[in-house]
C-alpha atoms as a PDB file:
ATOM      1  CA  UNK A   1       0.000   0.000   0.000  1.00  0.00           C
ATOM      2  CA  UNK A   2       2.525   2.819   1.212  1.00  0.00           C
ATOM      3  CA  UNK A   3       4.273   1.697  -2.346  1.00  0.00           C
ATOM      4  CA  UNK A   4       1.330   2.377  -4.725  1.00  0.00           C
ATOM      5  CA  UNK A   5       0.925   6.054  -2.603  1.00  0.00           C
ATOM      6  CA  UNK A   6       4.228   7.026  -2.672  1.00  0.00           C
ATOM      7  CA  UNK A   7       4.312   5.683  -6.624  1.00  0.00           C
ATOM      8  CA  UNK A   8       0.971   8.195  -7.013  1.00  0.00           C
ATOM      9  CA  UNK A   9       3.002  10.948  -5.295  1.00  0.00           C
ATOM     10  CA  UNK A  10       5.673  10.658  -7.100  1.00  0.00           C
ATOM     11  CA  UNK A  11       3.106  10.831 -10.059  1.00  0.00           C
ATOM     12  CA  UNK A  12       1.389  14.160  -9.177  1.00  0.00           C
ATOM     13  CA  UNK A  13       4.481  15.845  -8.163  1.00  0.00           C
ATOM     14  CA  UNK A  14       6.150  15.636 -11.385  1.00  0.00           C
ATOM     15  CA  UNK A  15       3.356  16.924 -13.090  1.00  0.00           C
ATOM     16  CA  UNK A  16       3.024  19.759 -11.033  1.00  0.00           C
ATOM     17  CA  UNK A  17       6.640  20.285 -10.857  1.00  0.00           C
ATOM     18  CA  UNK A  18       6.210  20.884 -14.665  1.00  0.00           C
ATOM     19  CA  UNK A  19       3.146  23.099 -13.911  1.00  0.00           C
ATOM     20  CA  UNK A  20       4.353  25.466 -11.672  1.00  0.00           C
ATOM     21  CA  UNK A  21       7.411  25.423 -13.802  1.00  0.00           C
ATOM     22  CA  UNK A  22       6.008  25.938 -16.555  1.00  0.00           C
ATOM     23  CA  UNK A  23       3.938  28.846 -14.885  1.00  0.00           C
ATOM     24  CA  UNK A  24       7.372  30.409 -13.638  1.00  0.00           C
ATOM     25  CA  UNK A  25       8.973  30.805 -17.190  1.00  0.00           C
ATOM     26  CA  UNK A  26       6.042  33.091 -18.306  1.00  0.00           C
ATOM     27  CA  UNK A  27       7.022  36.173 -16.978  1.00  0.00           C
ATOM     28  CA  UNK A  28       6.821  38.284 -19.873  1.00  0.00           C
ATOM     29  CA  UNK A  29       3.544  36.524 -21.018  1.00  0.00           C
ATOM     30  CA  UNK A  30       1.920  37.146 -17.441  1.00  0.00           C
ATOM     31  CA  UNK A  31       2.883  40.790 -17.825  1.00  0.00           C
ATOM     32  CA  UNK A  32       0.174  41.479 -20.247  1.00  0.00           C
ATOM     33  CA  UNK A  33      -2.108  40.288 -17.954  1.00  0.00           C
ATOM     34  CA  UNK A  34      -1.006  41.570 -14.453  1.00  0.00           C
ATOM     35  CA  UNK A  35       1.548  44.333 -14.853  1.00  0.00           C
ATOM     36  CA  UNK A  36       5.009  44.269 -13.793  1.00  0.00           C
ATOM     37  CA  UNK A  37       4.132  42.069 -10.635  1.00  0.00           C
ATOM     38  CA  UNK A  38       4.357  39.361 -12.834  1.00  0.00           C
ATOM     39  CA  UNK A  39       8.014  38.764 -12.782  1.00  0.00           C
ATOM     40  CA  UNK A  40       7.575  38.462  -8.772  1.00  0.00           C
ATOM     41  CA  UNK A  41       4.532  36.048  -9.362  1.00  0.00           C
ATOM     42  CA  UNK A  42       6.721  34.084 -11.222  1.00  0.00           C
ATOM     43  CA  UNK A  43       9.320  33.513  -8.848  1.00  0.00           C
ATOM     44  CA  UNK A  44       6.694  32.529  -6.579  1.00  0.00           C
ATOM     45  CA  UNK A  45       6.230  29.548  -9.119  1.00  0.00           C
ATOM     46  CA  UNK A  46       9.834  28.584  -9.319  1.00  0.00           C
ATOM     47  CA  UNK A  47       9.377  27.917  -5.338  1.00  0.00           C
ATOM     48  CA  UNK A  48       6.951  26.074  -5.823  1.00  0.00           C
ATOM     49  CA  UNK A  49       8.122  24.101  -8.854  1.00  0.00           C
ATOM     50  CA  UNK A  50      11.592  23.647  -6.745  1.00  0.00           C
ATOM     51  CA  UNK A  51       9.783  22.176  -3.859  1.00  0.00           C
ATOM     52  CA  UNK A  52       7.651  19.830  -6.122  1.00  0.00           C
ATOM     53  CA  UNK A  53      11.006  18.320  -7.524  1.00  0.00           C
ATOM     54  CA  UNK A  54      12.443  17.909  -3.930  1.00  0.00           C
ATOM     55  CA  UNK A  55       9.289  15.849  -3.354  1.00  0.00           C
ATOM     56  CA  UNK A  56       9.874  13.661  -6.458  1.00  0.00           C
ATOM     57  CA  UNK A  57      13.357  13.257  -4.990  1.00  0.00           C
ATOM     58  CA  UNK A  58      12.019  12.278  -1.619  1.00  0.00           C
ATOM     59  CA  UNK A  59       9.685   9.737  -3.410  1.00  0.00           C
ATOM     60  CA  UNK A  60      12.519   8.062  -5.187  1.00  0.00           C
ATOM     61  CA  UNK A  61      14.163   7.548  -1.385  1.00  0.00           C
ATOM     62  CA  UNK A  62      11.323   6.259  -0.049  1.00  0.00           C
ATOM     63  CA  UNK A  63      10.941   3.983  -3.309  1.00  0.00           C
ATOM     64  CA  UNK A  64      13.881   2.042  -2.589  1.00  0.00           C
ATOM     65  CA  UNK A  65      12.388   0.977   0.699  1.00  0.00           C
ATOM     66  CA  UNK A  66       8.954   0.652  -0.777  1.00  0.00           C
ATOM     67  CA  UNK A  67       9.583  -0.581  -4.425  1.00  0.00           C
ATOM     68  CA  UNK A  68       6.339  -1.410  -6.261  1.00  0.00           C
ATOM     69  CA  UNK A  69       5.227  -4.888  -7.145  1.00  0.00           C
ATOM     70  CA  UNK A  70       6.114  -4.765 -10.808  1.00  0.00           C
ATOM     71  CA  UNK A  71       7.991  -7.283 -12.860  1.00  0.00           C
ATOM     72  CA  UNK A  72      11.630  -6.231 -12.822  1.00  0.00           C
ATOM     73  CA  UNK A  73      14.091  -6.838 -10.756  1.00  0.00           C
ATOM     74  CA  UNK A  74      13.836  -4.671  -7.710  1.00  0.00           C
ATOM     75  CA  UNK A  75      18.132  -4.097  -8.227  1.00  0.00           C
ATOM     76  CA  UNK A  76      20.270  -4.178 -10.945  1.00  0.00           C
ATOM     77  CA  UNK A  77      21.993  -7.354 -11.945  1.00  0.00           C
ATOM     78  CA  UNK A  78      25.848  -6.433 -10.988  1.00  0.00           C
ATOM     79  CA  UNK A  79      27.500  -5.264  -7.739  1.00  0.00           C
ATOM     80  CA  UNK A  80      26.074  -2.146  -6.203  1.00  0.00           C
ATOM     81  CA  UNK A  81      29.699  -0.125  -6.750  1.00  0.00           C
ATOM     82  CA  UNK A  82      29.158  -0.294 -10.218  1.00  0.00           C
ATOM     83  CA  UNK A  83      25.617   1.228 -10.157  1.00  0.00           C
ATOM     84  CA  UNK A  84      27.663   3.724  -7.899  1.00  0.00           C
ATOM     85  CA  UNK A  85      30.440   4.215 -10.619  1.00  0.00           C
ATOM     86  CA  UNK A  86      27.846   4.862 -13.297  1.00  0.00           C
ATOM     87  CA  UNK A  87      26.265   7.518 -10.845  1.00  0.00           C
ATOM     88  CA  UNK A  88      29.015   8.824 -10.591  1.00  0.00           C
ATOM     89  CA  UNK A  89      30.178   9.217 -14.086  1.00  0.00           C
ATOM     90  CA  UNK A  90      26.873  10.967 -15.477  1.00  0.00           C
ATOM     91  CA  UNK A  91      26.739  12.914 -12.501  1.00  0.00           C
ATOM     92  CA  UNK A  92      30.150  14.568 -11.948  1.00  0.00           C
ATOM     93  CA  UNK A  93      29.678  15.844 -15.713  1.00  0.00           C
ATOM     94  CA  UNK A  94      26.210  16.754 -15.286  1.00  0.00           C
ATOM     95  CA  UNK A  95      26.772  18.835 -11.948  1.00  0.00           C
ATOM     96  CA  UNK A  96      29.171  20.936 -13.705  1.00  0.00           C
ATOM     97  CA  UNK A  97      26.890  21.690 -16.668  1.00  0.00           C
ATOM     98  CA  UNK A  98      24.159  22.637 -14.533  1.00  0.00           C
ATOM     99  CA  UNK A  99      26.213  24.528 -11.811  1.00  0.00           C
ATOM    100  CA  UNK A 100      27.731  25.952 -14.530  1.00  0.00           C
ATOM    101  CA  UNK A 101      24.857  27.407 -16.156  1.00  0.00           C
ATOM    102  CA  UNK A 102      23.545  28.498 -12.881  1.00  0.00           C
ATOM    103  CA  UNK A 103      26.625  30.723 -12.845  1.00  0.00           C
ATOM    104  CA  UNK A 104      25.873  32.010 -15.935  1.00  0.00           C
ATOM    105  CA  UNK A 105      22.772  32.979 -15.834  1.00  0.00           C
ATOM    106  CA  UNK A 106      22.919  34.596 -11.973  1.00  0.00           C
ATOM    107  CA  UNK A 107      20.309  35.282 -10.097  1.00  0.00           C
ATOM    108  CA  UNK A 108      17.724  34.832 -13.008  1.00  0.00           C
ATOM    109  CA  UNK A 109      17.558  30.979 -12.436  1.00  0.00           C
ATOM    110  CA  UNK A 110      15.639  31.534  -9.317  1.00  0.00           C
ATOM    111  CA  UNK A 111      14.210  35.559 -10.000  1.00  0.00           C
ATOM    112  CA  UNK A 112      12.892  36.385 -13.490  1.00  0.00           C
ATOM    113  CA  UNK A 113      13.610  39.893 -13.726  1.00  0.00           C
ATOM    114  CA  UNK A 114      12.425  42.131 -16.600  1.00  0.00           C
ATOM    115  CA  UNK A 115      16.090  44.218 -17.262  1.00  0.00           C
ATOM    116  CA  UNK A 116      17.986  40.985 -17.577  1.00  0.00           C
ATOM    117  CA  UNK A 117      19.950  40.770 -20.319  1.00  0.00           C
ATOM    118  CA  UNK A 118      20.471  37.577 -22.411  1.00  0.00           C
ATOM    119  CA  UNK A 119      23.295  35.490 -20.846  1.00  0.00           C
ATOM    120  CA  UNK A 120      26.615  34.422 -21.996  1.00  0.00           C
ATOM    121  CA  UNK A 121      29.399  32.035 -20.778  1.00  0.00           C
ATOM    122  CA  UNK A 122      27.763  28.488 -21.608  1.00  0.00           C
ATOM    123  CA  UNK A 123      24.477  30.088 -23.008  1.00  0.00           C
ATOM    124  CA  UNK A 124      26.684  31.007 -25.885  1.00  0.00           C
ATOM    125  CA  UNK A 125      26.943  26.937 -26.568  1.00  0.00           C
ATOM    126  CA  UNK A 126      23.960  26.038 -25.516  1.00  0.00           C
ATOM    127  CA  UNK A 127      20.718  27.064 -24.555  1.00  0.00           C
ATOM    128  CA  UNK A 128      19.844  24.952 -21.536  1.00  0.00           C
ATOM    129  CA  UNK A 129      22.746  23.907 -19.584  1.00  0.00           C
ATOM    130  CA  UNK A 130      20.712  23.869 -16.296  1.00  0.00           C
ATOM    131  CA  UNK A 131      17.523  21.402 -17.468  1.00  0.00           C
ATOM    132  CA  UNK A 132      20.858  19.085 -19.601  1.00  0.00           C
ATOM    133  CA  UNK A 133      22.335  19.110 -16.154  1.00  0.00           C
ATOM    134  CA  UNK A 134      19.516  18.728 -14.342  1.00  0.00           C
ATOM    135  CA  UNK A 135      18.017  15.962 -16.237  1.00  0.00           C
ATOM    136  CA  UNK A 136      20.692  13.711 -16.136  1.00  0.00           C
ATOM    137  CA  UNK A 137      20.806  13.748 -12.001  1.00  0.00           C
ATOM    138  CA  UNK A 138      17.490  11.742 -12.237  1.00  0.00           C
ATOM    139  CA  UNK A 139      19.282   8.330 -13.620  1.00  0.00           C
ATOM    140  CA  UNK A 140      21.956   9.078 -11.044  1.00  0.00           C
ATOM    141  CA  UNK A 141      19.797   9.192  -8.196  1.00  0.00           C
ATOM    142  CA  UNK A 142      18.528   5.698  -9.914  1.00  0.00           C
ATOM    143  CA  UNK A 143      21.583   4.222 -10.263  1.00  0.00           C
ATOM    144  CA  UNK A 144      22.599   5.663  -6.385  1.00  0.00           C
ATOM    145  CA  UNK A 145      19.058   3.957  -5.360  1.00  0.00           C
ATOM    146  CA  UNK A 146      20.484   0.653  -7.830  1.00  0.00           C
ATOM    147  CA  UNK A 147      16.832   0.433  -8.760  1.00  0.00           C
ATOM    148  CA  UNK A 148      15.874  -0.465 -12.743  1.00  0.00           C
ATOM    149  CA  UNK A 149      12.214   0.612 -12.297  1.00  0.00           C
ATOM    150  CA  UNK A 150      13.364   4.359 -11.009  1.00  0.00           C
ATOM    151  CA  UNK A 151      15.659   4.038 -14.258  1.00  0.00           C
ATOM    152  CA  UNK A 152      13.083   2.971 -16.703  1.00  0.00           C
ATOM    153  CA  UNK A 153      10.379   5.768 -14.474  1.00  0.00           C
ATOM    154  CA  UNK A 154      13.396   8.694 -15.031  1.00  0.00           C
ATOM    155  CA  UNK A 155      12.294   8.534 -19.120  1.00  0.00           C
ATOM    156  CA  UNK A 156       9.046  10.917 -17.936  1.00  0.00           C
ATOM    157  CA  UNK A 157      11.927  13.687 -17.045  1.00  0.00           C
ATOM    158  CA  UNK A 158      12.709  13.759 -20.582  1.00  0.00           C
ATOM    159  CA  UNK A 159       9.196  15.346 -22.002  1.00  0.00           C
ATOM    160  CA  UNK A 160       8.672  16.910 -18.935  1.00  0.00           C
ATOM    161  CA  UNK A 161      12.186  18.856 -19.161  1.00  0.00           C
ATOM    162  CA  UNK A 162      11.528  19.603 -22.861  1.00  0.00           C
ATOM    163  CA  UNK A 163       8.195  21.174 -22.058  1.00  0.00           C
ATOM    164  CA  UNK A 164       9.284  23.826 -19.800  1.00  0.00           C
ATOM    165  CA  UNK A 165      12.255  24.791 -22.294  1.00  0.00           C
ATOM    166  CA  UNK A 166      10.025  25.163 -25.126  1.00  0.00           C
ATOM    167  CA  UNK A 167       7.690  27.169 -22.428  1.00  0.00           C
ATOM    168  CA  UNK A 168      10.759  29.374 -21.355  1.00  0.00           C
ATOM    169  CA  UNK A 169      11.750  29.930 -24.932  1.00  0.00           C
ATOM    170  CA  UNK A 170       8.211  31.097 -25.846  1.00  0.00           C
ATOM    171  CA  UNK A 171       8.561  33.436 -23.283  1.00  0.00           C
ATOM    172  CA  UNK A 172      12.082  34.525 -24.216  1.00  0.00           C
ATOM    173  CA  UNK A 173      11.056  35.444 -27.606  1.00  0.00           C
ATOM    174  CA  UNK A 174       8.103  37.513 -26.023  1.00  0.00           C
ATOM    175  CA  UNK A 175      10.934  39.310 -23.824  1.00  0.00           C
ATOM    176  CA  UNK A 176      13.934  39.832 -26.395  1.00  0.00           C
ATOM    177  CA  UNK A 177      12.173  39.364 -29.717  1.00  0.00           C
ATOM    178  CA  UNK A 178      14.555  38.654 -32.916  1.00  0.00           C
ATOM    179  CA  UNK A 179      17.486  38.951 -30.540  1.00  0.00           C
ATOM    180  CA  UNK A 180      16.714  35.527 -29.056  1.00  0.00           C
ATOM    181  CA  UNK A 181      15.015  34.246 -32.778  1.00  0.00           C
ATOM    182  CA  UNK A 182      19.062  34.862 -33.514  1.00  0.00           C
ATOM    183  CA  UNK A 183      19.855  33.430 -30.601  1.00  0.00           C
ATOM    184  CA  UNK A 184      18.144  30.114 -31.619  1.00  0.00           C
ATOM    185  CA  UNK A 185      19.082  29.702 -34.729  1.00  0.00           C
ATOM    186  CA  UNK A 186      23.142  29.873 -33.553  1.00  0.00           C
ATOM    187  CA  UNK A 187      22.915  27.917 -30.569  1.00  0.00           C
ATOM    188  CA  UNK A 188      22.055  24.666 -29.885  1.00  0.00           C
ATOM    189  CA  UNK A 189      19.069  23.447 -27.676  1.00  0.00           C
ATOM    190  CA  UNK A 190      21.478  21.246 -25.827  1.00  0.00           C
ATOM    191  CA  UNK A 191      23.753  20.182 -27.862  1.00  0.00           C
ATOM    192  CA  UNK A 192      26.263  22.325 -29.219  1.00  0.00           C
ATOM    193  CA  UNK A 193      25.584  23.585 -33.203  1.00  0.00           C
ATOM    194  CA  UNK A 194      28.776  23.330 -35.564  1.00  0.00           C
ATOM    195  CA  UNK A 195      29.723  26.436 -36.564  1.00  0.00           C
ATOM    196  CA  UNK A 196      30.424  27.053 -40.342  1.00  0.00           C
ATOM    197  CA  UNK A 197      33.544  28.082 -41.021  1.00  0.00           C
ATOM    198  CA  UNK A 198      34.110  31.743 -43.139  1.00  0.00           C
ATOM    199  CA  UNK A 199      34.169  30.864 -46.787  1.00  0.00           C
END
């Protein structure tokens, strides 16, 4: 029983981690609506989009104790130091994407504020370091956990993460107009675009 609640938990808070997400990368679009309070609205959301995913973390804890009776093995087959190994390796590289572009983009990941310029460092590479980053730590809290089912249940991140970019870079557009359309076009959505070289 506690396995199937904390499974529908785990449920509901991702989804309204990507609704309140969602809502807090809006702020120019909520401007037309409310005024400039918007922007503070909107960080309101990010709270409570951030404590949503802390939540979903919480429920993949509590998962390992409580794993659901479905037909897969409840660990992987191999020694539990490899699982860590391969936690390890996607998330030391991860980490630094997403801390980087955390640095990058200041105080904006958290506070949408209307005289924010567009960022540089890894923004000029890519345009969403943070959700790449951020992504990735799902399968290494699986792996961490050793636990194929939270592997196979990270795959909803994937949609979920893509969602709120293409929300965010609605927005954007509203915000910097053909400065970010330029912006797209140059820079890759999270992989890196190959620049042509001067003919």
């Amino acid at each position: 029983m506690i396995a199937w609640i904390n499974f529908a938990a785990l449920v509901v808070s991702a989804l309204l981690f990507l609704y309140f997400y969602v809502k807090s990368v809006s702020p120019a679009a909520l401007e037309k609506k409310v005024g400039e309070t918007a922007y503070t609205r909107c960080m309101r959301y990010r709270v409570i989009a951030s404590a949503f995913e802390i939540i979903a973390v919480a429920n993949y804890i509590v998962y390992f104790f409580y794993p659901l009776p479905v037909p897969l093995p409840q660990t992987f087959p191999w020694d539990w130091w490899i699982s860590i190994a391969i936690a390890i390796m996607i998330g030391v590289p991860s980490t630094c994407i997403m801390a980087i572009g955390l640095k990058d983009a200041g105080e904006e990941s958290l506070a949408p504020k209307k005289e924010h310029r567009l960022y540089g460092g890894i923004y000029r590479k890519i345009r969403h370091p943070q959700a790449l980053g951020e992504l990735l730590l799902w399968w290494v809290a699986a792996f961490i956990l050793n636990s194929p089912f939270l592997a196979v249940f990270s795959i909803i991140w994937i949609p979920i993460f893509y969602v709120f970019c293409w929300a965010e870079e609605r927005d954007l557009v509203i915000r910097y107009g053909e400065a970010y359309l330029e912006y797209q076009r140059n820079t890759g959505f999270v992989i890196p675009k190959r620049r042509r070289s001067a003919q």
